[in-house]
PDB file of N, CA and C in Angstrom:
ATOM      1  N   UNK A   1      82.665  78.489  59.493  1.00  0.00           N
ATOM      2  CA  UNK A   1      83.944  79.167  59.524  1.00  0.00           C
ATOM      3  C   UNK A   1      84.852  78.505  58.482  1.00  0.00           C
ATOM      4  N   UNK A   2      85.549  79.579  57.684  1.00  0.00           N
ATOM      5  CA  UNK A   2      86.119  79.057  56.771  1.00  0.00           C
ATOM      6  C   UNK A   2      87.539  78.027  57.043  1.00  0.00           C
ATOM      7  N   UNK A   3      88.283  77.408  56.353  1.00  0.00           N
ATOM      8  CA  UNK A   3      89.179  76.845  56.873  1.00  0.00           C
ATOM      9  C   UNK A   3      90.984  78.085  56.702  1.00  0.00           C
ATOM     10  N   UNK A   4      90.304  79.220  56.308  1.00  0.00           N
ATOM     11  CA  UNK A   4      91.573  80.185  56.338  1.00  0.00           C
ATOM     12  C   UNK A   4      91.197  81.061  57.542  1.00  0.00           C
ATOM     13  N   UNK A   5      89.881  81.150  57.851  1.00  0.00           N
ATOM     14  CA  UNK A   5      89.842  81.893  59.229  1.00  0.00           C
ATOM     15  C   UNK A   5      90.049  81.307  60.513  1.00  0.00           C
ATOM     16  N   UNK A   6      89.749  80.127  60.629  1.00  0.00           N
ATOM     17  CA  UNK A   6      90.495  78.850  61.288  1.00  0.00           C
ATOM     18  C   UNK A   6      91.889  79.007  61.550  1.00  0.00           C
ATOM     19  N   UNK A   7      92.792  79.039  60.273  1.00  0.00           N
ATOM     20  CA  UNK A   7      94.015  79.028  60.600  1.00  0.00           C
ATOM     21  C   UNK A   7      94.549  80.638  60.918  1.00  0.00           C
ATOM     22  N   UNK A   8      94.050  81.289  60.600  1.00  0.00           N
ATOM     23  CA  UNK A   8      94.051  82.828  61.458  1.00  0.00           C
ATOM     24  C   UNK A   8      94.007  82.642  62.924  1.00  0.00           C
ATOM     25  N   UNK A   9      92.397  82.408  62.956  1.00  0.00           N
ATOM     26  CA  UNK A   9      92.351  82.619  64.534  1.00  0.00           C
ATOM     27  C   UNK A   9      93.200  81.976  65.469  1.00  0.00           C
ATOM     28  N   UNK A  10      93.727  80.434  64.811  1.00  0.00           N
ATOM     29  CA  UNK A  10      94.335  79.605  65.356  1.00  0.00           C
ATOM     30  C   UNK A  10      95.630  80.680  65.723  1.00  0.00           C
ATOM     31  N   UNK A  11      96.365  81.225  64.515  1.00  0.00           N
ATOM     32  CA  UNK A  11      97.531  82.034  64.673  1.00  0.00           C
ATOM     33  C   UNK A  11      97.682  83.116  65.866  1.00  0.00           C
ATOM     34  N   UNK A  12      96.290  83.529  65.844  1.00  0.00           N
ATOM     35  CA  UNK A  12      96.232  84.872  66.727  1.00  0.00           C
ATOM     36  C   UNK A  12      96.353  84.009  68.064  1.00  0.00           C
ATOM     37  N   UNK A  13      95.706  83.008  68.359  1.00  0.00           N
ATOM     38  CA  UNK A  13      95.501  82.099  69.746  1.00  0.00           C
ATOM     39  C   UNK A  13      96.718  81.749  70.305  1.00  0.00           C
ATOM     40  N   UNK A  14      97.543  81.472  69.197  1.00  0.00           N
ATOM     41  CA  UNK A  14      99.092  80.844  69.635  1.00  0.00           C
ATOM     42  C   UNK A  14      99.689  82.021  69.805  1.00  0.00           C
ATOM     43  N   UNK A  15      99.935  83.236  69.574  1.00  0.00           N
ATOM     44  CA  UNK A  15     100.641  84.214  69.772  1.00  0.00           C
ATOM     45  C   UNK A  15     100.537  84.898  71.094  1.00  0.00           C
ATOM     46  N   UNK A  16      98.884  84.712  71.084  1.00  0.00           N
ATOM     47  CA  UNK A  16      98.496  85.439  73.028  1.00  0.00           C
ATOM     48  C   UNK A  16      99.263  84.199  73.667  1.00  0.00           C
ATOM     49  N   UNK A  17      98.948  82.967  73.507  1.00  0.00           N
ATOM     50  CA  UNK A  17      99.546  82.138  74.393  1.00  0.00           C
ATOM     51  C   UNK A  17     100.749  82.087  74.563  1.00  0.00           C
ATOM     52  N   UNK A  18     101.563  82.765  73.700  1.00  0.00           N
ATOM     53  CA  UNK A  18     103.142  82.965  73.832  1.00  0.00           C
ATOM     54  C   UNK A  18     103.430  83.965  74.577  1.00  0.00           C
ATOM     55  N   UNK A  19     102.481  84.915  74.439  1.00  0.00           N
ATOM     56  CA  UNK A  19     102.818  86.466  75.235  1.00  0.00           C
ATOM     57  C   UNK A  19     102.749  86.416  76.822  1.00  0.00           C
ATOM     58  N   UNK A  20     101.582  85.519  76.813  1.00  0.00           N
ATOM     59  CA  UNK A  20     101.323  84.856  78.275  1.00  0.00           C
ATOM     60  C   UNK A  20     102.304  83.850  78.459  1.00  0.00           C
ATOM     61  N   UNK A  21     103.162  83.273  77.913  1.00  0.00           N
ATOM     62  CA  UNK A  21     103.997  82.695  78.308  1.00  0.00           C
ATOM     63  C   UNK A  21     105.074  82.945  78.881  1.00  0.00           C
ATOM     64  N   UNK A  22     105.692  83.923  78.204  1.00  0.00           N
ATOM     65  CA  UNK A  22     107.058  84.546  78.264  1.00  0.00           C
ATOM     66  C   UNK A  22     106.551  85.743  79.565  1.00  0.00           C
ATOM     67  N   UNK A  23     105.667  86.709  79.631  1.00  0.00           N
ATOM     68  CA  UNK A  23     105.164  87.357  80.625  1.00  0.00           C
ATOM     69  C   UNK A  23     105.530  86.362  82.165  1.00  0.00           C
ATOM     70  N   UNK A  24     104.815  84.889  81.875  1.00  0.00           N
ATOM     71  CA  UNK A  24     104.993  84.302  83.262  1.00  0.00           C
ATOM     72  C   UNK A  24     106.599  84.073  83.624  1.00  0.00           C
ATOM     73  N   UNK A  25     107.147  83.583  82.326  1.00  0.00           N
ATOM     74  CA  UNK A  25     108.348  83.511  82.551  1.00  0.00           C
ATOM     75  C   UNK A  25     109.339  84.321  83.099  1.00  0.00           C
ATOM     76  N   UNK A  26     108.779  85.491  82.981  1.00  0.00           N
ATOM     77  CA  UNK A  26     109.212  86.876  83.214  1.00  0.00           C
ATOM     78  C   UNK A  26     109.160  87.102  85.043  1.00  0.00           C
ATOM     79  N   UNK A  27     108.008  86.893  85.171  1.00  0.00           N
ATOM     80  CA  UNK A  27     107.223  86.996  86.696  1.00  0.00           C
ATOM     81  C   UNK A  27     108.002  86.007  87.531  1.00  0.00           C
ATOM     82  N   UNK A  28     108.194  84.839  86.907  1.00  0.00           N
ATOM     83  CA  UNK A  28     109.034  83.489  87.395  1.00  0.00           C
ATOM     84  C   UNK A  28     110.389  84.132  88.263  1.00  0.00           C
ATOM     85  N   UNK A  29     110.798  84.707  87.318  1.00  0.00           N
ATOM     86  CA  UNK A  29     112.351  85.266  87.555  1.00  0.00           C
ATOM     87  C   UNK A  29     112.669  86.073  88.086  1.00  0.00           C
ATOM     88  N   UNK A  30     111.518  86.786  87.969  1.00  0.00           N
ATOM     89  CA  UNK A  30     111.594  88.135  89.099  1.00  0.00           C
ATOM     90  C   UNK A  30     111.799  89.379  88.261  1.00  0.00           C
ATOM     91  N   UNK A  31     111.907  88.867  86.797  1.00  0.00           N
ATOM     92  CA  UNK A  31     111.839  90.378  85.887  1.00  0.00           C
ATOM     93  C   UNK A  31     110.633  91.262  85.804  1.00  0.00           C
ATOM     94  N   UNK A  32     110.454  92.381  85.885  1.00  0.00           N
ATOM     95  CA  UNK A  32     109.171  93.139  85.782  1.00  0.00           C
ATOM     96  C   UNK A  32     108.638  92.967  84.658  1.00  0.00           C
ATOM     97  N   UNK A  33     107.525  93.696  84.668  1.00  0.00           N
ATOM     98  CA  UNK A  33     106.706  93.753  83.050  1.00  0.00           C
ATOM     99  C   UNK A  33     106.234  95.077  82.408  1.00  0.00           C
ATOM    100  N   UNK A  34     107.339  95.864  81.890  1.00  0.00           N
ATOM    101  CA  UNK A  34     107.713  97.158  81.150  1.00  0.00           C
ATOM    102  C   UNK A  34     106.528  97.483  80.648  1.00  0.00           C
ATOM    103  N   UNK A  35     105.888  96.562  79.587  1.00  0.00           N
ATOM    104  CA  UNK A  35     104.742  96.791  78.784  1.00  0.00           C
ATOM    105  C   UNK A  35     103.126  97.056  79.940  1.00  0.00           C
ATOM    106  N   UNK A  36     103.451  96.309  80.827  1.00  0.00           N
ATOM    107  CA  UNK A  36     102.197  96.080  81.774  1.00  0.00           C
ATOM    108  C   UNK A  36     102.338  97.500  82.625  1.00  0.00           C
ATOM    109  N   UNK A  37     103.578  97.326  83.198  1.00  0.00           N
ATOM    110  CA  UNK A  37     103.154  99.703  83.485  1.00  0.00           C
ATOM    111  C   UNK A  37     103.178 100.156  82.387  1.00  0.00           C
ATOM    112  N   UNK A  38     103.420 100.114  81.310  1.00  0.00           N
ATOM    113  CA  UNK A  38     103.256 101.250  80.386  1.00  0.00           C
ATOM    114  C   UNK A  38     101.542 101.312  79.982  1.00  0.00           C
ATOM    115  N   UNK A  39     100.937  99.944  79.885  1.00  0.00           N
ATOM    116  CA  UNK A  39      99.608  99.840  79.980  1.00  0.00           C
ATOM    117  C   UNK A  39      98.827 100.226  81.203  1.00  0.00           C
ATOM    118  N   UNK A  40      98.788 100.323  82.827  1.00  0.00           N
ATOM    119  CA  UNK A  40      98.416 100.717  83.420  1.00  0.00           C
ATOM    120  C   UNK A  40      98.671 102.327  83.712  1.00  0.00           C
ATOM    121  N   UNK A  41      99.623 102.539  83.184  1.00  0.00           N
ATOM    122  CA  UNK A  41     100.036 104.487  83.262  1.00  0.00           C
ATOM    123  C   UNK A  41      99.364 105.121  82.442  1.00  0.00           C
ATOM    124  N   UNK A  42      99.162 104.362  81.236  1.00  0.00           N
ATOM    125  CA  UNK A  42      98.457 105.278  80.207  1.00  0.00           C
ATOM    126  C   UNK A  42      96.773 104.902  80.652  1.00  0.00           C
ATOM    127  N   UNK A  43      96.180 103.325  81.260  1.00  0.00           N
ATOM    128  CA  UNK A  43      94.940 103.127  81.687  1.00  0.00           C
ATOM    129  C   UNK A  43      94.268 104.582  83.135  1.00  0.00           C
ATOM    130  N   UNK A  44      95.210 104.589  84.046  1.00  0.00           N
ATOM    131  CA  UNK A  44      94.903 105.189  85.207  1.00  0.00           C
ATOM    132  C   UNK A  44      95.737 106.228  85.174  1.00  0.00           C
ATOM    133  N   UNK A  45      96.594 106.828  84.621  1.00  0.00           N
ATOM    134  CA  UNK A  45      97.143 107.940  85.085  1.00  0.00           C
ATOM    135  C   UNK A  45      97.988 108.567  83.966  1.00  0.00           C
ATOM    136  N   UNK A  46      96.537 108.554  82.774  1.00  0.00           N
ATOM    137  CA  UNK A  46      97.394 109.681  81.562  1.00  0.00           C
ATOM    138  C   UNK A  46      98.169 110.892  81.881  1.00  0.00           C
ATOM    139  N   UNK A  47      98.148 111.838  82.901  1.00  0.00           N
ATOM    140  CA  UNK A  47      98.154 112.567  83.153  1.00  0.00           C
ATOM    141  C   UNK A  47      99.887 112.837  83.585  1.00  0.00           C
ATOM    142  N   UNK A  48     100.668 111.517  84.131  1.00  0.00           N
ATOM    143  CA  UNK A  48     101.506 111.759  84.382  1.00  0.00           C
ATOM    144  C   UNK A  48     103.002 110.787  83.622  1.00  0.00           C
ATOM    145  N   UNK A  49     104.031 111.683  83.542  1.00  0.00           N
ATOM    146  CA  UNK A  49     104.565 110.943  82.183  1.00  0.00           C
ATOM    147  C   UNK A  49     105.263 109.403  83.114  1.00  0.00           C
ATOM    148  N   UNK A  50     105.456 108.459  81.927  1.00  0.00           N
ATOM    149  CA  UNK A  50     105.869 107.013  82.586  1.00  0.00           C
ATOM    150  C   UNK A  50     106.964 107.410  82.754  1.00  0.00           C
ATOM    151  N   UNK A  51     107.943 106.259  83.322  1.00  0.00           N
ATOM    152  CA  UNK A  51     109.068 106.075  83.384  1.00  0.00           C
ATOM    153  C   UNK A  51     109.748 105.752  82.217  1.00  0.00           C
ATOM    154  N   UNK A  52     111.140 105.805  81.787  1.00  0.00           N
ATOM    155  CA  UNK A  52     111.640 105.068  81.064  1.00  0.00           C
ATOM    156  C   UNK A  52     112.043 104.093  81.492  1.00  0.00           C
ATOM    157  N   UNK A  53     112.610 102.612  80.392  1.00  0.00           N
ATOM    158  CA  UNK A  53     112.681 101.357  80.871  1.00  0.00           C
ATOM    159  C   UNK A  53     114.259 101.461  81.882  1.00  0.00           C
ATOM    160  N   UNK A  54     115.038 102.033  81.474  1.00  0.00           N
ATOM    161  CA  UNK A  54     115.730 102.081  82.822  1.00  0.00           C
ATOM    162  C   UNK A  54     115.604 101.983  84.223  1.00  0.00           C
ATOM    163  N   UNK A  55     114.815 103.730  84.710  1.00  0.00           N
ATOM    164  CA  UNK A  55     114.202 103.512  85.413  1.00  0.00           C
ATOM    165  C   UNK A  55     113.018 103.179  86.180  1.00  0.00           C
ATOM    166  N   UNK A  56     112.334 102.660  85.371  1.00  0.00           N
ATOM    167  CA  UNK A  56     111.330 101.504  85.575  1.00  0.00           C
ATOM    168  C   UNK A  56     112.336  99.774  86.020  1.00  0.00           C
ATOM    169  N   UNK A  57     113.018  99.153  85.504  1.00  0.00           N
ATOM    170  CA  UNK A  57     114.179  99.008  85.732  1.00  0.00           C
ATOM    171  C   UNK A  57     114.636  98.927  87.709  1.00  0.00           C
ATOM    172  N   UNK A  58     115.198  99.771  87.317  1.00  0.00           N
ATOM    173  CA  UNK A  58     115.635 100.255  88.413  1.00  0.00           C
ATOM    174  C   UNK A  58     114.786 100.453  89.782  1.00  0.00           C
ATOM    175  N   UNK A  59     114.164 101.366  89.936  1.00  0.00           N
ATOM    176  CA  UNK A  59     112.784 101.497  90.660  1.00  0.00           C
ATOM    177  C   UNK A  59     112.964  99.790  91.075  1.00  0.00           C
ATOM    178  N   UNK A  60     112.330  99.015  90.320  1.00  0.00           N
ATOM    179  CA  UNK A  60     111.777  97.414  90.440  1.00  0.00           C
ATOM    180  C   UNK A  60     112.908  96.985  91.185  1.00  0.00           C
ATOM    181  N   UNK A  61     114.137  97.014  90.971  1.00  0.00           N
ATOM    182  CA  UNK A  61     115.250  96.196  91.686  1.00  0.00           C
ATOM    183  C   UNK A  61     115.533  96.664  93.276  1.00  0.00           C
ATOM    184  N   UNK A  62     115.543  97.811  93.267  1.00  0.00           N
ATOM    185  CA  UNK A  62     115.604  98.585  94.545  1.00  0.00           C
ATOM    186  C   UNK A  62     114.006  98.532  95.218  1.00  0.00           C
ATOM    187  N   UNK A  63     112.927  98.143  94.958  1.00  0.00           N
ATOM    188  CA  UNK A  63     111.937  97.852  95.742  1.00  0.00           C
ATOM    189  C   UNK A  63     111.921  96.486  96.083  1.00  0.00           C
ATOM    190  N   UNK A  64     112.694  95.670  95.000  1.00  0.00           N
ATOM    191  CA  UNK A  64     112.402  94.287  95.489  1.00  0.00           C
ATOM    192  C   UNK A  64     113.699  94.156  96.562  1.00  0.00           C
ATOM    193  N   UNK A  65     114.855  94.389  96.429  1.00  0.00           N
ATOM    194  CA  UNK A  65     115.856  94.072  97.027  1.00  0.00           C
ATOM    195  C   UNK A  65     116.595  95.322  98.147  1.00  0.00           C
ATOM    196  N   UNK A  66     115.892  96.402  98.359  1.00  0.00           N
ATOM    197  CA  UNK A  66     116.041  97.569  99.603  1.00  0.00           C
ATOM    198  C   UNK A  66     115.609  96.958 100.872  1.00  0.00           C
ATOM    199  N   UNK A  67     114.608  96.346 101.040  1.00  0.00           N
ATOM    200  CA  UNK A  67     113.865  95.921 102.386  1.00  0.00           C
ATOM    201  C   UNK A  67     114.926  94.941 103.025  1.00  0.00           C
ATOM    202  N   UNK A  68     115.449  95.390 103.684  1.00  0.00           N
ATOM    203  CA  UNK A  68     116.051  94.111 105.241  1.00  0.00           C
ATOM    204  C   UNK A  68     114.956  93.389 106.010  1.00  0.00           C
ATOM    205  N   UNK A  69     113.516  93.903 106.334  1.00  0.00           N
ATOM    206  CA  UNK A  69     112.874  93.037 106.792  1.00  0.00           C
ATOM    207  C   UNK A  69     113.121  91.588 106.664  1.00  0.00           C
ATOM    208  N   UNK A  70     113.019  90.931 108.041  1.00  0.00           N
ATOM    209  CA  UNK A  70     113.262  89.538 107.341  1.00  0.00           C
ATOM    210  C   UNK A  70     114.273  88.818 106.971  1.00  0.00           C
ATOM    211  N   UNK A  71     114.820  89.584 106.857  1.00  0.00           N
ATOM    212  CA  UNK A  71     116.577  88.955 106.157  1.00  0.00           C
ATOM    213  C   UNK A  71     117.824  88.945 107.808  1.00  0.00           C
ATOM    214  N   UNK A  72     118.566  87.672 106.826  1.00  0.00           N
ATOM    215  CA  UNK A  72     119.680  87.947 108.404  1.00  0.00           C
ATOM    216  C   UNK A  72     120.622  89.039 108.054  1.00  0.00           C
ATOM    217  N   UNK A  73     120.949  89.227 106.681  1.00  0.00           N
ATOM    218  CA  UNK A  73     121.851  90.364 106.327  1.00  0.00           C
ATOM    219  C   UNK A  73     121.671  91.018 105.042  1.00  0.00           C
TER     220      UNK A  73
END
């Protein structure tokens, strides 16, 4: 392997590892992951149109934070 495909692959390696980074960071906080339904809508269910990031958005906040289960108030 050459020493310019080296520093390629190296490049491409650090970039997934950033994407996976910021993704967890994302998950950490409780932010959704826009790109990850837009990848599973178009994987399993071409058929029906996505959301926009609004309400994709939205949707996410009101499922995480609608439920009283559990809660004192």
């Amino acid at each position: 392997m050459t020493t310019a495909a080296k520093v390629e692959r190296l490049g491409q390696d650090l970039s997934r590892a950033g994407r996976y980074l910021a993704q967890s960071f994302r998950l950490m906080v409780g932010l959704p992951d826009y790109d990850a339904y837009l990848s599973h809508m178009e994987a399993t269910h071409p058929d029906q149109p996505a959301m926009s990031y609004e309400q994709f958005f939205r949707e996410r906040l009101e499922a995480r934070y609608s439920s009283r289960v559990g809660r004192c108030c």
